[in-house]
N, C-alpha and C. Protein backbone atom coordinates (compact mmCIF):
# COMPACT_ATOMS: atom_id res chain seq x y z
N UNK A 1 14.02 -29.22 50.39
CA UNK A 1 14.85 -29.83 49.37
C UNK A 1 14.11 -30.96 48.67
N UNK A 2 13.10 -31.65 49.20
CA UNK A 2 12.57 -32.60 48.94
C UNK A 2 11.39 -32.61 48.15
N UNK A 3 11.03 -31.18 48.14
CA UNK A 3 10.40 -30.79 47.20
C UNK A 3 10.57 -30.03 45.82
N UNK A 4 12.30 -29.77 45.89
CA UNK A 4 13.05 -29.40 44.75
C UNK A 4 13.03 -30.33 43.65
N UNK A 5 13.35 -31.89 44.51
CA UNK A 5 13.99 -32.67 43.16
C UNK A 5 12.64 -32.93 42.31
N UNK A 6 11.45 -32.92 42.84
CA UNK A 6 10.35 -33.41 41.73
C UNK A 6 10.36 -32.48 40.84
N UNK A 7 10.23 -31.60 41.14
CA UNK A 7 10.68 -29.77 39.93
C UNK A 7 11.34 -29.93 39.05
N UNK A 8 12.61 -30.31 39.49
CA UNK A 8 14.07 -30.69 38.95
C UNK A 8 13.77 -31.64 37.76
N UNK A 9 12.57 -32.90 38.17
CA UNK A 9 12.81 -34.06 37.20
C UNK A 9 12.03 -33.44 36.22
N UNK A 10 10.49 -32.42 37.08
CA UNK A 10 9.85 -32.32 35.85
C UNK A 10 10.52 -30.96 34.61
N UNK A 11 11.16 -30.59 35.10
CA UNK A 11 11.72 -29.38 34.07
C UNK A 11 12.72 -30.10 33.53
N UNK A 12 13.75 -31.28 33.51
CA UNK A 12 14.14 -31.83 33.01
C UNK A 12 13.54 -32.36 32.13
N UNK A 13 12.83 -33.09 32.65
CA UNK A 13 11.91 -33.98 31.44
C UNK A 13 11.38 -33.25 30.50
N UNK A 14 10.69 -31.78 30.56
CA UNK A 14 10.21 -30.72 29.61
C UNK A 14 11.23 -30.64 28.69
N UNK A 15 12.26 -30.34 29.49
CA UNK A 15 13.42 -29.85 28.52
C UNK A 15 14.26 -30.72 27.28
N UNK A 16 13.90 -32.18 27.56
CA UNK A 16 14.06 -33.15 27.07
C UNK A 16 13.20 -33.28 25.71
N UNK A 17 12.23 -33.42 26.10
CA UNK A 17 11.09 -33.43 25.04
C UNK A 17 11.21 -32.25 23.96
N UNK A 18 11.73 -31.15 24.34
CA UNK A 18 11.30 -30.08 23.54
C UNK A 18 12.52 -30.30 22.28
N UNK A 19 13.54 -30.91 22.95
CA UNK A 19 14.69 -31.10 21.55
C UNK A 19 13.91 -31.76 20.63
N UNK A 20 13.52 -32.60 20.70
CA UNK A 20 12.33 -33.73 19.73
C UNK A 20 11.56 -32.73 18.76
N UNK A 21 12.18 -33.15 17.05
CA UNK A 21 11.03 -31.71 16.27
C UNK A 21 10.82 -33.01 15.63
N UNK A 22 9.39 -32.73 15.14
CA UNK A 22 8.86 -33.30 14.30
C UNK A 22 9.33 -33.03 12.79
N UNK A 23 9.68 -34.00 12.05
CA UNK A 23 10.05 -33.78 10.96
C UNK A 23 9.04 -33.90 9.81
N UNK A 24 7.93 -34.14 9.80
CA UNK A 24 7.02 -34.42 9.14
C UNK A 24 6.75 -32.81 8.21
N UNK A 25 6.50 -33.21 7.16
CA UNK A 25 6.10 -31.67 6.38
C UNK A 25 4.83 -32.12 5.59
N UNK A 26 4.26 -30.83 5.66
CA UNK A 26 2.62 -31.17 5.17
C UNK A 26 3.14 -31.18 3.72
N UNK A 27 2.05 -31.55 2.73
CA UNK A 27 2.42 -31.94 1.28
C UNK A 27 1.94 -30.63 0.73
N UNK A 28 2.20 -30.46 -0.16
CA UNK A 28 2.05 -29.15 -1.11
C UNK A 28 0.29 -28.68 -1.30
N UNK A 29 -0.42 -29.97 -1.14
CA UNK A 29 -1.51 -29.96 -1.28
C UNK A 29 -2.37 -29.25 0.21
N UNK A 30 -1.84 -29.32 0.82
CA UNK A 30 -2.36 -29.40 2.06
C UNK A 30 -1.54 -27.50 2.51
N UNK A 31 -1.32 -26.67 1.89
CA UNK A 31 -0.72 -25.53 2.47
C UNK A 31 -1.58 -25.14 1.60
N UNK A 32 -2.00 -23.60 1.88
CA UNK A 32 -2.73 -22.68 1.64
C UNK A 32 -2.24 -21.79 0.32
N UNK A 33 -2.48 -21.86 -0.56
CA UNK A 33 -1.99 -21.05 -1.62
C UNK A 33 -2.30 -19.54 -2.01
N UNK A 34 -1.32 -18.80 -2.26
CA UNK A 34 -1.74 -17.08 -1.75
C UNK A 34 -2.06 -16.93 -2.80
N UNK A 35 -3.21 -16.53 -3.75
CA UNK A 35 -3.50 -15.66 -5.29
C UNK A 35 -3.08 -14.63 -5.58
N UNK A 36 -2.23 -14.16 -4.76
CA UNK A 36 -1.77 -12.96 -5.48
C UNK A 36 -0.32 -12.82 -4.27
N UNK A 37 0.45 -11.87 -5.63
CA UNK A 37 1.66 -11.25 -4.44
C UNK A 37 1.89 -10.06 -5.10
N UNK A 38 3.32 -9.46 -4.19
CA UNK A 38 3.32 -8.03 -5.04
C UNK A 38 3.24 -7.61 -6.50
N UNK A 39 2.46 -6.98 -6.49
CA UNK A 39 2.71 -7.06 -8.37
C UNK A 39 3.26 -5.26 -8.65
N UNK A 40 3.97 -5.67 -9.75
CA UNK A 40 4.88 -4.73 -9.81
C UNK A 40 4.75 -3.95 -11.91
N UNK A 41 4.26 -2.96 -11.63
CA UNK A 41 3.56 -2.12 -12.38
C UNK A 41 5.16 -2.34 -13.94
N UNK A 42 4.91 -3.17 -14.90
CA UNK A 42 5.40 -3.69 -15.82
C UNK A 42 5.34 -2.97 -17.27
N UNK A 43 4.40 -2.21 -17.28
CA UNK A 43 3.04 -1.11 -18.54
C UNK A 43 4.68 0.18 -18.44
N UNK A 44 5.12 0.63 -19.90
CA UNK A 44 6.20 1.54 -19.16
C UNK A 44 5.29 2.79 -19.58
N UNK A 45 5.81 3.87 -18.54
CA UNK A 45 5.03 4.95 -18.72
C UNK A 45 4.89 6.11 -20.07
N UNK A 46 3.94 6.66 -19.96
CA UNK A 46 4.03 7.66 -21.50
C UNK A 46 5.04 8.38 -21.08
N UNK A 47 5.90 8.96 -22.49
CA UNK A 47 7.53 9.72 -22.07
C UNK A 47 7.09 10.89 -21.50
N UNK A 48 6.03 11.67 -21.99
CA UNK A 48 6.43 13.07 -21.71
C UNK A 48 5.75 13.13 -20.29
N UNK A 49 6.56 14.70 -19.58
CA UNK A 49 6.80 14.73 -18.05
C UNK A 49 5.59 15.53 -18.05
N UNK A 50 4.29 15.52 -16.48
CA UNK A 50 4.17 16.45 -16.53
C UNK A 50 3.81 16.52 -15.07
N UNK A 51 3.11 18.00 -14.96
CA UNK A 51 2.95 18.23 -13.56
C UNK A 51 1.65 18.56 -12.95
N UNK A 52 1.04 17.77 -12.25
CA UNK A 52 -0.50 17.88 -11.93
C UNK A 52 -1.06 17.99 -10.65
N UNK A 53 -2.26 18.47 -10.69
CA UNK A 53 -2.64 18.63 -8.95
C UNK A 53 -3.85 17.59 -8.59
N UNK A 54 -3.46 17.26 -8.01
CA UNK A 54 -4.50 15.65 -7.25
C UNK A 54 -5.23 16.10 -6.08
N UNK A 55 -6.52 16.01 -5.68
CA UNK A 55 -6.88 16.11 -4.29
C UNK A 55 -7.61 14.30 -3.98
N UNK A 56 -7.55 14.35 -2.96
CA UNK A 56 -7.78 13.14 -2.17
C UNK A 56 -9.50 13.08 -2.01
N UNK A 57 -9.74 11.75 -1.92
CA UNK A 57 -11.39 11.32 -1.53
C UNK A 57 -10.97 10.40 -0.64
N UNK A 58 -11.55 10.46 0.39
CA UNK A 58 -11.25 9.40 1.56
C UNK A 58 -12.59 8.30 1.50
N UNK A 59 -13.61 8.93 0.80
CA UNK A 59 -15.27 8.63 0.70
C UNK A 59 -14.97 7.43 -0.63
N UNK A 60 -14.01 7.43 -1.36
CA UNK A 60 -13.90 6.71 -2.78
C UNK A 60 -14.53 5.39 -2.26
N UNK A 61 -14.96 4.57 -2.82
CA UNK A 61 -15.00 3.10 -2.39
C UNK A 61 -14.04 1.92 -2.96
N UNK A 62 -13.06 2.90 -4.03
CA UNK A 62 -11.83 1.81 -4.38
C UNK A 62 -11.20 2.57 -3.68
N UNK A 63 -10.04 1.45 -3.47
CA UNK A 63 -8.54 1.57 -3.40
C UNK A 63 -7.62 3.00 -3.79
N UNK A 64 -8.14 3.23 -4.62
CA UNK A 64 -7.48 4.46 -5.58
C UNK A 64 -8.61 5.61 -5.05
N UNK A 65 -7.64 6.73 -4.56
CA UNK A 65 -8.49 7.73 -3.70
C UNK A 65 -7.80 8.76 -4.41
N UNK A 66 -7.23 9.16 -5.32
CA UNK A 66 -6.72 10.23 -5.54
C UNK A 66 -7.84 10.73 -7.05
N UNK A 67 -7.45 12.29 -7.48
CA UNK A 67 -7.94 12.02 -8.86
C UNK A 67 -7.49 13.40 -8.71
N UNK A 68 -7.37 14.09 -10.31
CA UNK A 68 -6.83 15.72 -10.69
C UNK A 68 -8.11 16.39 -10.20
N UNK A 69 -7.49 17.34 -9.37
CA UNK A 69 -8.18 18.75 -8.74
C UNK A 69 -9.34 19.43 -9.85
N UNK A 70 -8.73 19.60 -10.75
CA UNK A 70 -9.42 20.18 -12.19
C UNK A 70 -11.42 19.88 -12.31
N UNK A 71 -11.34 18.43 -11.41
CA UNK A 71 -12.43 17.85 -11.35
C UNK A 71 -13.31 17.74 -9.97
N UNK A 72 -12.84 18.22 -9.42
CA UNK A 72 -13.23 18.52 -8.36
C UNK A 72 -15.01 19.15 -8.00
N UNK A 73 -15.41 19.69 -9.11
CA UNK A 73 -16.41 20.28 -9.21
C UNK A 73 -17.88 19.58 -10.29
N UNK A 74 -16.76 18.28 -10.49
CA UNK A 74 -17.76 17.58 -11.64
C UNK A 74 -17.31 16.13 -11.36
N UNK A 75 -17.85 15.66 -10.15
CA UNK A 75 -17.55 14.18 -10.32
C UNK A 75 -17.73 12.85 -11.10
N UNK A 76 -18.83 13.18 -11.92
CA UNK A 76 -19.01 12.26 -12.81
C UNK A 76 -17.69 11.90 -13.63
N UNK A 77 -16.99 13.36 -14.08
CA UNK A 77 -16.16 12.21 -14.80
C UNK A 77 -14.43 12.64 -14.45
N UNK A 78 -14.54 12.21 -12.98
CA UNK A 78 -13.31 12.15 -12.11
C UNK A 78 -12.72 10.75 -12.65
N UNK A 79 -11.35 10.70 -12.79
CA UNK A 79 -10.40 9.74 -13.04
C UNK A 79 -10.14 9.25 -11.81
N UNK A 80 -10.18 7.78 -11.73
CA UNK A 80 -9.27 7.61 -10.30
C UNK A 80 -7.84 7.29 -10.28
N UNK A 81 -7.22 7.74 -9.46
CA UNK A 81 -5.70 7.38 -9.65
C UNK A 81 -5.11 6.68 -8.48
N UNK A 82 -3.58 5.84 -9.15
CA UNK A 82 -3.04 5.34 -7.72
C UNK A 82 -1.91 6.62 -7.72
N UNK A 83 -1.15 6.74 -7.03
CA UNK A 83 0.05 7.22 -6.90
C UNK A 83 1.20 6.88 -6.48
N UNK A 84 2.08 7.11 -7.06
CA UNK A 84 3.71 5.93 -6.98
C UNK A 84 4.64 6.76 -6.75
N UNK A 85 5.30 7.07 -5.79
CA UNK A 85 6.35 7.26 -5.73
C UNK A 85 7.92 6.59 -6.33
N UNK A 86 8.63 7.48 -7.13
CA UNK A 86 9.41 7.01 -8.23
C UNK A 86 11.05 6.45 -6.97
N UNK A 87 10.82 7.28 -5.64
CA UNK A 87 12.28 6.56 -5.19
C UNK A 87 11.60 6.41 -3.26
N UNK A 88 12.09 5.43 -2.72
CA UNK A 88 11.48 5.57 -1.44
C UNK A 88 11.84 6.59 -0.94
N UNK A 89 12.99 7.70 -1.24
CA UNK A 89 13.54 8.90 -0.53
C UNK A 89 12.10 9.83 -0.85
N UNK A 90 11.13 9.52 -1.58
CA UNK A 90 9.69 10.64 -1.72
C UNK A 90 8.54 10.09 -0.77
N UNK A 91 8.38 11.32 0.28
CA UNK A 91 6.65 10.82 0.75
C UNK A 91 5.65 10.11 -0.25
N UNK A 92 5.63 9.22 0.40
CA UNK A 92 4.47 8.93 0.00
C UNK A 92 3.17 9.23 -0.13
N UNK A 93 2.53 9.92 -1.18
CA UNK A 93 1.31 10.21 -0.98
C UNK A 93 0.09 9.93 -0.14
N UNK A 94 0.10 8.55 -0.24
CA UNK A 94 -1.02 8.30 0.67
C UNK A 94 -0.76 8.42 1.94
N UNK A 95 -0.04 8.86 2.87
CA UNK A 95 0.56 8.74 4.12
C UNK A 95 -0.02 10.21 4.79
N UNK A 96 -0.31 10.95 3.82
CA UNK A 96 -0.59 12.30 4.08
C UNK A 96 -1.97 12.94 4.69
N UNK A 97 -3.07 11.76 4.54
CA UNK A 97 -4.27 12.27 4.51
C UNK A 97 -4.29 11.76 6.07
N UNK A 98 -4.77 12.94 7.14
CA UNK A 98 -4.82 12.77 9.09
C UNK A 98 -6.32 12.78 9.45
N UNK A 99 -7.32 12.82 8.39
CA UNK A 99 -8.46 12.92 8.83
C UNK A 99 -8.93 14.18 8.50
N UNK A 100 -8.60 15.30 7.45
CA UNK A 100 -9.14 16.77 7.64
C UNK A 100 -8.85 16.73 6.28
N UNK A 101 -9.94 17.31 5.32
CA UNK A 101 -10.08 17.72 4.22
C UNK A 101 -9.92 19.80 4.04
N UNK A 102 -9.81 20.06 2.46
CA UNK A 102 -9.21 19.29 1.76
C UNK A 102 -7.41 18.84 1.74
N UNK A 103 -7.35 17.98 0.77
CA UNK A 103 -6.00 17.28 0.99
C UNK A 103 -5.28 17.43 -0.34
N UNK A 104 -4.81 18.32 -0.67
CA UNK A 104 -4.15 18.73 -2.38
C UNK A 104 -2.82 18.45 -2.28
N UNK A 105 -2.34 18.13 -3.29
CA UNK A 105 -0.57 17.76 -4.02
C UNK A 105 -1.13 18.26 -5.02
N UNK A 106 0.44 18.80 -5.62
CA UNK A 106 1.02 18.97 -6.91
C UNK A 106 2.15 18.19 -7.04
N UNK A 107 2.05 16.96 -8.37
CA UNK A 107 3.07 16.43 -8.62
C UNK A 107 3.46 16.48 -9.87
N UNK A 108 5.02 16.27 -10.03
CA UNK A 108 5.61 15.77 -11.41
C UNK A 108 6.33 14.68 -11.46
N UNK A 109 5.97 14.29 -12.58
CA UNK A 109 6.09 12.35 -13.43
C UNK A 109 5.31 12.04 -14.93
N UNK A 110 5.42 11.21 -14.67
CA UNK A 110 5.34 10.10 -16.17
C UNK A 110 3.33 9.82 -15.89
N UNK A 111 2.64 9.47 -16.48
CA UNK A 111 1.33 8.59 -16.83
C UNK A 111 1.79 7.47 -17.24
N UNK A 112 0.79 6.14 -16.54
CA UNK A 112 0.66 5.18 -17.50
C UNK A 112 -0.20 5.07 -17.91
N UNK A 113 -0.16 4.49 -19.15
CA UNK A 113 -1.53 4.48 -20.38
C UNK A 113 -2.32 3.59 -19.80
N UNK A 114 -2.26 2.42 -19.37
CA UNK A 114 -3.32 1.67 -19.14
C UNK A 114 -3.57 1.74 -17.25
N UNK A 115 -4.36 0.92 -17.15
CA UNK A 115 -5.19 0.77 -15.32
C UNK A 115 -4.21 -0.44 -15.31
N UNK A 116 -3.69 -0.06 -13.65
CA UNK A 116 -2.96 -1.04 -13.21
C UNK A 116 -3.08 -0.56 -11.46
N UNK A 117 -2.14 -1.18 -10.87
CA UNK A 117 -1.93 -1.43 -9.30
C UNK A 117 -0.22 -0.99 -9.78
N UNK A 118 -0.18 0.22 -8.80
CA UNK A 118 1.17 0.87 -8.52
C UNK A 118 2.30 -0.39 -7.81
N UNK A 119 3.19 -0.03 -7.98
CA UNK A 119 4.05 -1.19 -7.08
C UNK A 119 4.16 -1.18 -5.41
N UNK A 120 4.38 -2.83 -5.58
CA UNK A 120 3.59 -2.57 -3.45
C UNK A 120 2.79 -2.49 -2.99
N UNK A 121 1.80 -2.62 -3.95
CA UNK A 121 0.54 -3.31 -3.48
C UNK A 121 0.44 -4.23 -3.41
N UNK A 122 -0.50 -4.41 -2.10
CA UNK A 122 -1.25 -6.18 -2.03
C UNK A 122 -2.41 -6.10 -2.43
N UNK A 123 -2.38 -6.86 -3.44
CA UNK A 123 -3.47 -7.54 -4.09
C UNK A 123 -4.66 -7.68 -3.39
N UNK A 124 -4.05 -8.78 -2.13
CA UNK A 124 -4.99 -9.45 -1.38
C UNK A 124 -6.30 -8.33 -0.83
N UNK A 125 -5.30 -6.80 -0.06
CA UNK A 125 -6.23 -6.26 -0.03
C UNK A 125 -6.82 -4.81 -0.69
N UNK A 126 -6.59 -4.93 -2.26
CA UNK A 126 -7.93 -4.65 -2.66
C UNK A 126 -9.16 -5.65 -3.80
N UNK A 127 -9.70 -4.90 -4.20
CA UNK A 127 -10.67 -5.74 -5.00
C UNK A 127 -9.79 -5.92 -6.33
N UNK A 128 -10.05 -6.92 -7.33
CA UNK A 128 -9.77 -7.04 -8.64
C UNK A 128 -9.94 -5.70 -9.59
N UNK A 129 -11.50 -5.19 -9.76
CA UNK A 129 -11.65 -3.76 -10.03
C UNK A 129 -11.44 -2.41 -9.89
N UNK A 130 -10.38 -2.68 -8.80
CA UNK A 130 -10.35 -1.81 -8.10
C UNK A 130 -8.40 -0.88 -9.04
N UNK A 131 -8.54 -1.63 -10.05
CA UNK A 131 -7.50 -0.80 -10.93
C UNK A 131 -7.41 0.27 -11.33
N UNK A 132 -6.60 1.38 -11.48
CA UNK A 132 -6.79 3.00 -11.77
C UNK A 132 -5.95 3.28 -12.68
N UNK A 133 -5.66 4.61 -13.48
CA UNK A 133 -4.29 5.29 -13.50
C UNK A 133 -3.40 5.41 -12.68
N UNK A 134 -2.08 4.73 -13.10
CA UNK A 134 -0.74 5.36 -12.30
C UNK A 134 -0.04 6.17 -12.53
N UNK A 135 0.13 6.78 -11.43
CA UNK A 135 1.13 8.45 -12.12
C UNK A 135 1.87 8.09 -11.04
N UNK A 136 3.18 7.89 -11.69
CA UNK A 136 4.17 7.45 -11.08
C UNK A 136 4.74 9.12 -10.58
N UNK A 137 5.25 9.76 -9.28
CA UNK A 137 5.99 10.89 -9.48
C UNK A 137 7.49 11.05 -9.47
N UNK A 138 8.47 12.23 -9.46
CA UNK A 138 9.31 12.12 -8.80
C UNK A 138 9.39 13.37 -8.27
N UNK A 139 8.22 14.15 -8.17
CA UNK A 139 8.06 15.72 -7.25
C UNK A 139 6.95 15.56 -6.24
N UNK A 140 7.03 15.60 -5.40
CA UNK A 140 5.26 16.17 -4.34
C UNK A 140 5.84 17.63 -3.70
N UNK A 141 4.41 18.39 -3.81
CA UNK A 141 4.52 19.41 -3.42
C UNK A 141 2.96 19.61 -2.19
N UNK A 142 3.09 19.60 -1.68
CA UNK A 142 1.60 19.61 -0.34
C UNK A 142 1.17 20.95 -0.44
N UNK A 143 0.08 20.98 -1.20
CA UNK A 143 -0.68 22.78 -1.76
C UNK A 143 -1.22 22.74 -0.46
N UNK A 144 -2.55 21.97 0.18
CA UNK A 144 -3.26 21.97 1.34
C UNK A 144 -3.28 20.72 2.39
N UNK A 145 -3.21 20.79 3.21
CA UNK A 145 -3.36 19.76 3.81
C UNK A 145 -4.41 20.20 5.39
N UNK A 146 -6.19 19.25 5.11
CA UNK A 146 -6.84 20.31 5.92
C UNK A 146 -6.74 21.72 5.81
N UNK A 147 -7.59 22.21 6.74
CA UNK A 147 -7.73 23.33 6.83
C UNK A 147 -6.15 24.74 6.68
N UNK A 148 -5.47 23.74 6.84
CA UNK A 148 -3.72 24.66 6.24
C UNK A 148 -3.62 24.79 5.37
N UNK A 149 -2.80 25.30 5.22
CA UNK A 149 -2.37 25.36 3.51
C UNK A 149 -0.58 25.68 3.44
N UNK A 150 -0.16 24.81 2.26
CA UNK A 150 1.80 24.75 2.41
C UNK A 150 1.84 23.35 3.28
N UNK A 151 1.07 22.32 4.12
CA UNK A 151 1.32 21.43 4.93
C UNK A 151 1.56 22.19 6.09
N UNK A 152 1.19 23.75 6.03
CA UNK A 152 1.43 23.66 7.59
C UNK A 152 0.98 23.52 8.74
């Protein structure tokens, strides 16, 4: 028992101390300022709809790994693209690629005219240059995925 109560005082005393907050707040100067946050694709898209087939580069060195199939055979003058899903109820494209080439969609949507960052991206991690075409969709269709084909 006599070795209870010293326990007793010191977990008391812990427990004491810990109500105690410091109220002090660092000054505005002194917190870390983030350069970037979500940025949210503002450019509205060209009207007319259409429907295109994308295969994946996992090898790209931007951000933007997609580009139309069509080109596939002539990389020099491959487009890079982001891809946007128009409602969260659509896979997401990029979610699709498991490590096994090739990796084909067919989608339908809108183009935007200029290079931008799809919505929901962080900035932070990619590069500044690292801007593409957005083809926003509201169809995916999985032509291949690896060595399957249909996603199966």
């Amino acid at each position: 028992m006599k070795k209870l109560i010293p326990i007793l005082m010191l977990f008391t005393a812990c427990m004491t101390n810990s109500s105690k907050v410091d109220k002090a707040q660092p000054s505005k100067e002194t917190l870390p300022q983030q350069t970037s946050q979500l940025k949210e694709t503002n450019i509205e898209p060209e009207i007319k709809i259409q429907t295109l087939t994308f295969s994946y580069n996992p090898y790209s060195p931007s951000g933007a790994k997609w580009y139309e199939s069509k080109f596939s055979k002539d990389p020099k003058n491959r487009i890079r693209y982001w891809l946007e899903p128009e409602s969260t109820l659509l896979v997401n494209a990029d979610t699709l690629y498991r490590g096994s080439l090739p990796l084909q969609i067919r989608l339908t949507g809108q183009m935007f005219d200029k290079n931008n960052y799809p919505v929901g991206i962080i900035l932070e991690k990619v590069r500044l240059d690292e801007d593409a075409k957005v083809f926003k969709y509201t169809k995916i269709e999985v032509l291949k995925n690896g060595s399957k084909k249909n996603g199966n």
